[in-house]
PDB file of N, CA and C in Angstrom:
ATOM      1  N   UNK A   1     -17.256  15.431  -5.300  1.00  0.00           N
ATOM      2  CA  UNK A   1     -16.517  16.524  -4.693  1.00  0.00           C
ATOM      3  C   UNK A   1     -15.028  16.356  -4.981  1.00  0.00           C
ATOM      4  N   UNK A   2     -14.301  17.346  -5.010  1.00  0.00           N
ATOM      5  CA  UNK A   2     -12.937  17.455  -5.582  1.00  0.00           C
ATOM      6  C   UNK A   2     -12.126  17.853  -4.640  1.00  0.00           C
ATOM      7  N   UNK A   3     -11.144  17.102  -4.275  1.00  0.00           N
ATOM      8  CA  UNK A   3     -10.349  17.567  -3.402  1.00  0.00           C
ATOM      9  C   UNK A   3      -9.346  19.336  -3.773  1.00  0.00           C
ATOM     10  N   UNK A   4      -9.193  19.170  -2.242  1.00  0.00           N
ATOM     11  CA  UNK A   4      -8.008  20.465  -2.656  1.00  0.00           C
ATOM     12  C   UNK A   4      -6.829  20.170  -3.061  1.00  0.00           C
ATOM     13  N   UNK A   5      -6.705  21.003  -4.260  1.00  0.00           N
ATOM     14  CA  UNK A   5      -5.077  20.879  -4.688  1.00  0.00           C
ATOM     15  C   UNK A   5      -4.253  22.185  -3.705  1.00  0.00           C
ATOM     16  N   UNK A   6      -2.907  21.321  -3.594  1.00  0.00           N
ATOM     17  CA  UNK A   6      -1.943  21.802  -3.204  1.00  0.00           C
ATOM     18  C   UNK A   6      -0.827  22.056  -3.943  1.00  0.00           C
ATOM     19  N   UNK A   7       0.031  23.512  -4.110  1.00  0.00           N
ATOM     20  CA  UNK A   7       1.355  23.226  -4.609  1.00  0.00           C
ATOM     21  C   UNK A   7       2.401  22.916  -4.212  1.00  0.00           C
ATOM     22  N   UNK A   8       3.213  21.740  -4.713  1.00  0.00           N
ATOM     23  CA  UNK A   8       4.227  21.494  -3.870  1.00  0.00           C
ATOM     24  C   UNK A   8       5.748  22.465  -5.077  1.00  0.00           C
ATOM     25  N   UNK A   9       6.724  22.366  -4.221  1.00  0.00           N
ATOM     26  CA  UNK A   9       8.038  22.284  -4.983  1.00  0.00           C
ATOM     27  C   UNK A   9       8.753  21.018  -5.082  1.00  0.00           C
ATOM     28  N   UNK A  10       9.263  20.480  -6.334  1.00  0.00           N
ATOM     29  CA  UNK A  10      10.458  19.371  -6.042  1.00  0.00           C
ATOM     30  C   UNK A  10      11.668  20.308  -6.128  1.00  0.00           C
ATOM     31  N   UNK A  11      12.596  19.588  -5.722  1.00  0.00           N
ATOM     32  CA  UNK A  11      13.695  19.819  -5.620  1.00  0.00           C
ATOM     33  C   UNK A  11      14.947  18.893  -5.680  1.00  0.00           C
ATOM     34  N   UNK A  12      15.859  18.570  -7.031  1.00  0.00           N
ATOM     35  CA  UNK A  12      16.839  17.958  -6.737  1.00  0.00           C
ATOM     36  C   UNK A  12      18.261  18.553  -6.663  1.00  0.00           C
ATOM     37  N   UNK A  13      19.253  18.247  -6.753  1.00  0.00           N
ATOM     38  CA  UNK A  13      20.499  18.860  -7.234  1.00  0.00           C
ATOM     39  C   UNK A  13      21.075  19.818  -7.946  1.00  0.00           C
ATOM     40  N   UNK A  14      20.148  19.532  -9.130  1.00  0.00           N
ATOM     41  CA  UNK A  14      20.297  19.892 -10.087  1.00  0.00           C
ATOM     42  C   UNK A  14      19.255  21.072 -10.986  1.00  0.00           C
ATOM     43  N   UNK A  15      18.149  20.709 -10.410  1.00  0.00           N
ATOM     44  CA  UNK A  15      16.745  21.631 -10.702  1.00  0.00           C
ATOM     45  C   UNK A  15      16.012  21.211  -9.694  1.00  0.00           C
ATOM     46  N   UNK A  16      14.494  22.007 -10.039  1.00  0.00           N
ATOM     47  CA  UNK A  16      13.003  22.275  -8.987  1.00  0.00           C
ATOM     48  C   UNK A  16      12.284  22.439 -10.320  1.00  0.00           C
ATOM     49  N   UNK A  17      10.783  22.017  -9.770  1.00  0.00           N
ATOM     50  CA  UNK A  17       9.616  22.186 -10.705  1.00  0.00           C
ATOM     51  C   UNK A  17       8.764  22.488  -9.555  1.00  0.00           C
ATOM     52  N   UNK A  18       7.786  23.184  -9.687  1.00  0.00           N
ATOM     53  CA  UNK A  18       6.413  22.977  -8.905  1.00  0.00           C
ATOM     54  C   UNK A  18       5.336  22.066  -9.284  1.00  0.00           C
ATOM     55  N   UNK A  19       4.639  21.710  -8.297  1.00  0.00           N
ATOM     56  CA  UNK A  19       3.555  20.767  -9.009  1.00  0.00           C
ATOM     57  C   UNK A  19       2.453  20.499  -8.350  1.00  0.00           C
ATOM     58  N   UNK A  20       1.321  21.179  -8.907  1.00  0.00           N
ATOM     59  CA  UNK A  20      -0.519  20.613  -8.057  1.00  0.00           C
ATOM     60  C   UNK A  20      -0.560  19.632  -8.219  1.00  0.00           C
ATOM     61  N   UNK A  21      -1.171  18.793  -6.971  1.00  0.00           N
ATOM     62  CA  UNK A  21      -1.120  17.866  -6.176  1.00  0.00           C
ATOM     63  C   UNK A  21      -3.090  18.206  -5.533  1.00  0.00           C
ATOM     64  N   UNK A  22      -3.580  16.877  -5.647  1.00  0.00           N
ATOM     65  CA  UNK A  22      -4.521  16.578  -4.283  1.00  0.00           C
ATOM     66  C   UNK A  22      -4.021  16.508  -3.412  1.00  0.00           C
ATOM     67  N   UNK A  23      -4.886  17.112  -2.075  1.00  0.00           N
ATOM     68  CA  UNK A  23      -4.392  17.320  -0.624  1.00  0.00           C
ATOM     69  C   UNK A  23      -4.229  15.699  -0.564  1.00  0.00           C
ATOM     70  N   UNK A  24      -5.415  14.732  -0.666  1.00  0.00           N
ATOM     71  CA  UNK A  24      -5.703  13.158  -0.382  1.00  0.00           C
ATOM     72  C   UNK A  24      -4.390  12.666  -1.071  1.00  0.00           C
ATOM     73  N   UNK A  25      -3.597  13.201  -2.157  1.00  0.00           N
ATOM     74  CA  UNK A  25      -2.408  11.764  -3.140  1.00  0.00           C
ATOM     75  C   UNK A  25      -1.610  11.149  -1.727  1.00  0.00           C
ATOM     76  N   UNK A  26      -1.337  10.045  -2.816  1.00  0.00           N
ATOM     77  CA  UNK A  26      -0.398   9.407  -1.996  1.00  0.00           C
ATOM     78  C   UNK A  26       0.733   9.363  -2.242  1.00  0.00           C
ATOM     79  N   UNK A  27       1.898   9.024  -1.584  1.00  0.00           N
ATOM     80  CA  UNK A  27       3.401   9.227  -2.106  1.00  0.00           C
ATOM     81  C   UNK A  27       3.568   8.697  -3.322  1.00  0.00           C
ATOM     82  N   UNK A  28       3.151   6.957  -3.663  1.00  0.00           N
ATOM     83  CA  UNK A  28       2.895   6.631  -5.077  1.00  0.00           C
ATOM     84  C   UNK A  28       2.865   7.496  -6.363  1.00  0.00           C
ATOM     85  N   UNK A  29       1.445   8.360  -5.634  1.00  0.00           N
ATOM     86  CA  UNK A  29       1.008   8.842  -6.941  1.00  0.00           C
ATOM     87  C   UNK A  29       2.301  10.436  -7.250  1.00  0.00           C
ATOM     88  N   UNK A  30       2.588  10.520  -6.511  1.00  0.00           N
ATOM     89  CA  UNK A  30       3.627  11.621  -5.940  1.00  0.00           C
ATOM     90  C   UNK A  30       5.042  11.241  -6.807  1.00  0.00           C
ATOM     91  N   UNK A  31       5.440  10.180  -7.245  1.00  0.00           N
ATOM     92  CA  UNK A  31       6.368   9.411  -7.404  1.00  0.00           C
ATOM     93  C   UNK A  31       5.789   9.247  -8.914  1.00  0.00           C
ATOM     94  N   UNK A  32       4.909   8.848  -9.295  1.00  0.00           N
ATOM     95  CA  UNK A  32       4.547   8.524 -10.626  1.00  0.00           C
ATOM     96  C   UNK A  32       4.871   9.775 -11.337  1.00  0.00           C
ATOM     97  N   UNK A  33       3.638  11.260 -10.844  1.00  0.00           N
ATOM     98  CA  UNK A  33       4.401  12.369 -11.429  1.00  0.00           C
ATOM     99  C   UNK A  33       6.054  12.759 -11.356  1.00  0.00           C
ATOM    100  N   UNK A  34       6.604  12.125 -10.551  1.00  0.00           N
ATOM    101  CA  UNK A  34       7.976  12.734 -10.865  1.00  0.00           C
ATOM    102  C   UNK A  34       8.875  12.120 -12.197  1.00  0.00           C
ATOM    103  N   UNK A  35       8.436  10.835 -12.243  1.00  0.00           N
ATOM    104  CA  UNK A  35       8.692   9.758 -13.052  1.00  0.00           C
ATOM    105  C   UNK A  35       8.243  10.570 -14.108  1.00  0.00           C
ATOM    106  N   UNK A  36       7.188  10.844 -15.098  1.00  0.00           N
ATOM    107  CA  UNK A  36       6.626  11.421 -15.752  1.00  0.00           C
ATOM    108  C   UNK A  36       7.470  12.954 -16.387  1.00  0.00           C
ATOM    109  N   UNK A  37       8.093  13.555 -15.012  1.00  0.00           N
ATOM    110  CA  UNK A  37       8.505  14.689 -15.425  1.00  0.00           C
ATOM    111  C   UNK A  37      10.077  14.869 -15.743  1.00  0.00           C
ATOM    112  N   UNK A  38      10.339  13.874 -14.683  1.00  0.00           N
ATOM    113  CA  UNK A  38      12.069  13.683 -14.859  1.00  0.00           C
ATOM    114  C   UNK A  38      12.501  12.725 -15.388  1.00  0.00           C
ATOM    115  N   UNK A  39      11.609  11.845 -15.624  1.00  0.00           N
ATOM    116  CA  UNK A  39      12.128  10.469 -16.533  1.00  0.00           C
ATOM    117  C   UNK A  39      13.000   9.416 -16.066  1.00  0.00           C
ATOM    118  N   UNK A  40      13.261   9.616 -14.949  1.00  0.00           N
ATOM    119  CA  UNK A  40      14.117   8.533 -14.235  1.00  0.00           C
ATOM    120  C   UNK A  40      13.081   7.807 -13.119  1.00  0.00           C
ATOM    121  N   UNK A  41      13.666   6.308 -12.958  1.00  0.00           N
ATOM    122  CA  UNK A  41      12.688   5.221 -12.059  1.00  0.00           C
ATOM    123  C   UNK A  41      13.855   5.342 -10.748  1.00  0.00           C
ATOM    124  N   UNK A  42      15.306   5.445 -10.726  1.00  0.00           N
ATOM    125  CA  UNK A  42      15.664   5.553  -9.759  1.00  0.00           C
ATOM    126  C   UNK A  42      15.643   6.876  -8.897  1.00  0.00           C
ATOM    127  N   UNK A  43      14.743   7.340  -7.750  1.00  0.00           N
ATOM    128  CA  UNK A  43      14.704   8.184  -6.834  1.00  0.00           C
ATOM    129  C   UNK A  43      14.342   7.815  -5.558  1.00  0.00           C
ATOM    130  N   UNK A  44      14.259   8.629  -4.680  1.00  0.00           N
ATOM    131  CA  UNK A  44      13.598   8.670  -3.244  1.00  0.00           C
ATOM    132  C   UNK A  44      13.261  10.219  -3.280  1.00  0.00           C
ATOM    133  N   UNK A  45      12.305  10.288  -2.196  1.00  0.00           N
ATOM    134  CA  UNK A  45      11.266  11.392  -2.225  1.00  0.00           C
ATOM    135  C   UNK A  45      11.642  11.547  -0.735  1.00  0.00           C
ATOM    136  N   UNK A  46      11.813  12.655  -0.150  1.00  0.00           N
ATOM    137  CA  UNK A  46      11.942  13.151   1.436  1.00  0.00           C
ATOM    138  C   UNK A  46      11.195  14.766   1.634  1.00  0.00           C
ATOM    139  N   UNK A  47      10.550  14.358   2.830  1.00  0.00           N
ATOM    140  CA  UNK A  47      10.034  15.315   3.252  1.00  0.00           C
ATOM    141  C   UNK A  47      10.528  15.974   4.765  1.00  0.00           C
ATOM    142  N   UNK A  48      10.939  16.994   5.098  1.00  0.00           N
ATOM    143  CA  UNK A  48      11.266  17.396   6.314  1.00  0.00           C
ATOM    144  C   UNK A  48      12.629  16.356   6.720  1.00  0.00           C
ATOM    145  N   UNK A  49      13.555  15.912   5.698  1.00  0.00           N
ATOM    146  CA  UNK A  49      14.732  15.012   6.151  1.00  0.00           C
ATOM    147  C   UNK A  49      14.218  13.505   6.318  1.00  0.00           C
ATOM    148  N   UNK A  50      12.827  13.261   6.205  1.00  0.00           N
ATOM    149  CA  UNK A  50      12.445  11.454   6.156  1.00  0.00           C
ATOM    150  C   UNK A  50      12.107  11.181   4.970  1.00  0.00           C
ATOM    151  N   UNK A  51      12.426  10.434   4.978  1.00  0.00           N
ATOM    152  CA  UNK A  51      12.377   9.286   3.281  1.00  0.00           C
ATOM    153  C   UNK A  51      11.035   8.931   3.574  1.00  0.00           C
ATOM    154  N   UNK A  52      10.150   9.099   2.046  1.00  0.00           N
ATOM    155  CA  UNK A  52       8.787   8.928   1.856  1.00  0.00           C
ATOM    156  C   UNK A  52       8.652   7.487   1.466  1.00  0.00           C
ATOM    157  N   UNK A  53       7.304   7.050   2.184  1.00  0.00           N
ATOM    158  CA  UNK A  53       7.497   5.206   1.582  1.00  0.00           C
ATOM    159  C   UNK A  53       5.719   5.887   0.499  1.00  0.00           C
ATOM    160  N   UNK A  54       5.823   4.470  -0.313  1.00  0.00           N
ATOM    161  CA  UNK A  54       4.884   4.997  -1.638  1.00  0.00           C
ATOM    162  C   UNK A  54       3.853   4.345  -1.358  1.00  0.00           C
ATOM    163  N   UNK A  55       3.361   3.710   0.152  1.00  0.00           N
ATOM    164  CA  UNK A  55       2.485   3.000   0.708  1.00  0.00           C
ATOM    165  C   UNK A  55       1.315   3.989   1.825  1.00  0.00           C
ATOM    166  N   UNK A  56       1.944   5.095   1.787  1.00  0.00           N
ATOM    167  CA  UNK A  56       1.451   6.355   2.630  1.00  0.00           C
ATOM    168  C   UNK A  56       1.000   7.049   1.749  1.00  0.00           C
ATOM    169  N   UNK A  57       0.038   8.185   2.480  1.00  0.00           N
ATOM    170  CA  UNK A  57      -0.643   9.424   1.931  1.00  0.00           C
ATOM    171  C   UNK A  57       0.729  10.577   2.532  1.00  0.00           C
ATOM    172  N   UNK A  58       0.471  11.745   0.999  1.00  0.00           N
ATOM    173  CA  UNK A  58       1.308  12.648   1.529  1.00  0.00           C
ATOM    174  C   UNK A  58       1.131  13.164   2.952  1.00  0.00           C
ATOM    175  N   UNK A  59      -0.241  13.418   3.519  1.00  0.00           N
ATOM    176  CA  UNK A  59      -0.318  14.035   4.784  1.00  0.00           C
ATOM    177  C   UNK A  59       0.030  12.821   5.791  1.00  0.00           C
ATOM    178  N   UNK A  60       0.386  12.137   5.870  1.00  0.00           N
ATOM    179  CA  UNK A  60       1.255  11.417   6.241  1.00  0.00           C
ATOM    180  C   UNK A  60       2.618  11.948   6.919  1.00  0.00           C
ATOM    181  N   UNK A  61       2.942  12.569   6.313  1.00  0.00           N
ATOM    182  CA  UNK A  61       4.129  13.580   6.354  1.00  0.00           C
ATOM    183  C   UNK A  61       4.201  15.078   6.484  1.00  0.00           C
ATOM    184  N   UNK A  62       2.951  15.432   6.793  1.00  0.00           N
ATOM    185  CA  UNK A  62       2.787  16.771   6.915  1.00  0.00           C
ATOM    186  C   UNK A  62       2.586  17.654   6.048  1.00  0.00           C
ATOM    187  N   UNK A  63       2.879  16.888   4.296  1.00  0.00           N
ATOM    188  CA  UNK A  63       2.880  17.419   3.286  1.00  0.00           C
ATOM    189  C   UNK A  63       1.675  18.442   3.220  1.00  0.00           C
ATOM    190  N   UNK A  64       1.644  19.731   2.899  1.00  0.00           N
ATOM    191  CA  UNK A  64       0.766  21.084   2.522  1.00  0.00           C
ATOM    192  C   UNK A  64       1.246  21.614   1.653  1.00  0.00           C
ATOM    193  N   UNK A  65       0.122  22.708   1.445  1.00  0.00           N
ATOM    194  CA  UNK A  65       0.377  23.853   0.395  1.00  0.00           C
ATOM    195  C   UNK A  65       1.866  24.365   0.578  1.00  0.00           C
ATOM    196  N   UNK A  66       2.305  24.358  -0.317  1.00  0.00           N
ATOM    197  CA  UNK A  66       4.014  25.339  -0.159  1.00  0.00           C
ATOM    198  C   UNK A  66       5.144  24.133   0.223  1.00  0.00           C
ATOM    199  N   UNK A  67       4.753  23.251   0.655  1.00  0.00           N
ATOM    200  CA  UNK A  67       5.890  22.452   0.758  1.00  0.00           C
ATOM    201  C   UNK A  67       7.087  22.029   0.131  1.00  0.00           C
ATOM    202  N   UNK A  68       8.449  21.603   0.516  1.00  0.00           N
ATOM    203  CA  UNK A  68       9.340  21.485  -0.393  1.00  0.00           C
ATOM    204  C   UNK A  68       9.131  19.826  -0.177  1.00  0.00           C
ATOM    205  N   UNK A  69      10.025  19.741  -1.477  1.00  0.00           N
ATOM    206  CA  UNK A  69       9.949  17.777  -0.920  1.00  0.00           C
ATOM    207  C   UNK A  69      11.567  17.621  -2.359  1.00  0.00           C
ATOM    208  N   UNK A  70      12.171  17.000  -1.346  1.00  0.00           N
ATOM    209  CA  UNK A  70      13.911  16.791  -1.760  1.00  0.00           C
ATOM    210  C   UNK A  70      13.543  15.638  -2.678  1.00  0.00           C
ATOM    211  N   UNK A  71      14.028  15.700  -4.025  1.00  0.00           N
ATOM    212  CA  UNK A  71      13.877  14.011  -4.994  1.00  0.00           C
ATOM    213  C   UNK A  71      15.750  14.356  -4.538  1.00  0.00           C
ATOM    214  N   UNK A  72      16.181  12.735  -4.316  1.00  0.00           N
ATOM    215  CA  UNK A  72      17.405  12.113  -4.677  1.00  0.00           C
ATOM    216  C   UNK A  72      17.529  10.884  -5.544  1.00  0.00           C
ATOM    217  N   UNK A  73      18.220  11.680  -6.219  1.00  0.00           N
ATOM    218  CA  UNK A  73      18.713  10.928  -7.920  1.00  0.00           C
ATOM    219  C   UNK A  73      19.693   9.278  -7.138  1.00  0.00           C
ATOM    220  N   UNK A  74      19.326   8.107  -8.290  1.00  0.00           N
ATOM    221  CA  UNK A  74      20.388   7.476  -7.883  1.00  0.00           C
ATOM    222  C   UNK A  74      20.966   7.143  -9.470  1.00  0.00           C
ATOM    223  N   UNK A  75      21.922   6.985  -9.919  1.00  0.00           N
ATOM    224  CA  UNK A  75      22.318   6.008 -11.132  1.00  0.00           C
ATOM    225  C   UNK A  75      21.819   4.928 -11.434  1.00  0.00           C
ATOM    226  N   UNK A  76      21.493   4.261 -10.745  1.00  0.00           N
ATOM    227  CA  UNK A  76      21.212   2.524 -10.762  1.00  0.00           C
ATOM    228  C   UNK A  76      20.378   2.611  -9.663  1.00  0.00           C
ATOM    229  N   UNK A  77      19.490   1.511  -9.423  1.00  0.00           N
ATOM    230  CA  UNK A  77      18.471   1.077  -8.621  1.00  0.00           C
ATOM    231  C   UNK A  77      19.485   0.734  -7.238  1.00  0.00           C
ATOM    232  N   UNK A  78      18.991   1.811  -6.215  1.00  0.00           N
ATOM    233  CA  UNK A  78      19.765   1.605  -5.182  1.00  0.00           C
ATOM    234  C   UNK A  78      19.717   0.370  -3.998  1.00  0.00           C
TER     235      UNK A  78
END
């Protein structure tokens, strides 16, 4: 059985992408695709103003269909 995908939005500074997502991912895997799309290892992921740890499931955080979720860029490993 296949979970439900969800779309989320990212959002940094600078741009947004959308992106299907399993309802079940975890912030990890949440983090890998961003890595993948934006090419940078330094970020943090926030949802609703809390910083996502990569040891949690998105619903963890309330994460659903339509959600926004803030990436912050750092230069260097913060």
């Amino acid at each position: 059985m296949t979970a439900f995908k969800m779309t989320i939005k990212l959002v940094s500074p600078t741009s947004e992408f959308y992106l299907s997502v399993p309802e079940t991912d975890s912030v990890a895997a949440l983090k890998t695709a961003v890595r993948r799309t934006w090419g940078s290892e330094y970020f943090t992921l926030h949802h609703n103003s809390v910083k996502m740890r990569s040891d949690k499931l998105l619903s963890a955080y309330g994460v659903r269909d339509g959600s926004i979720i803030k990436v912050a860029y750092f230069a260097e490993f913060p």
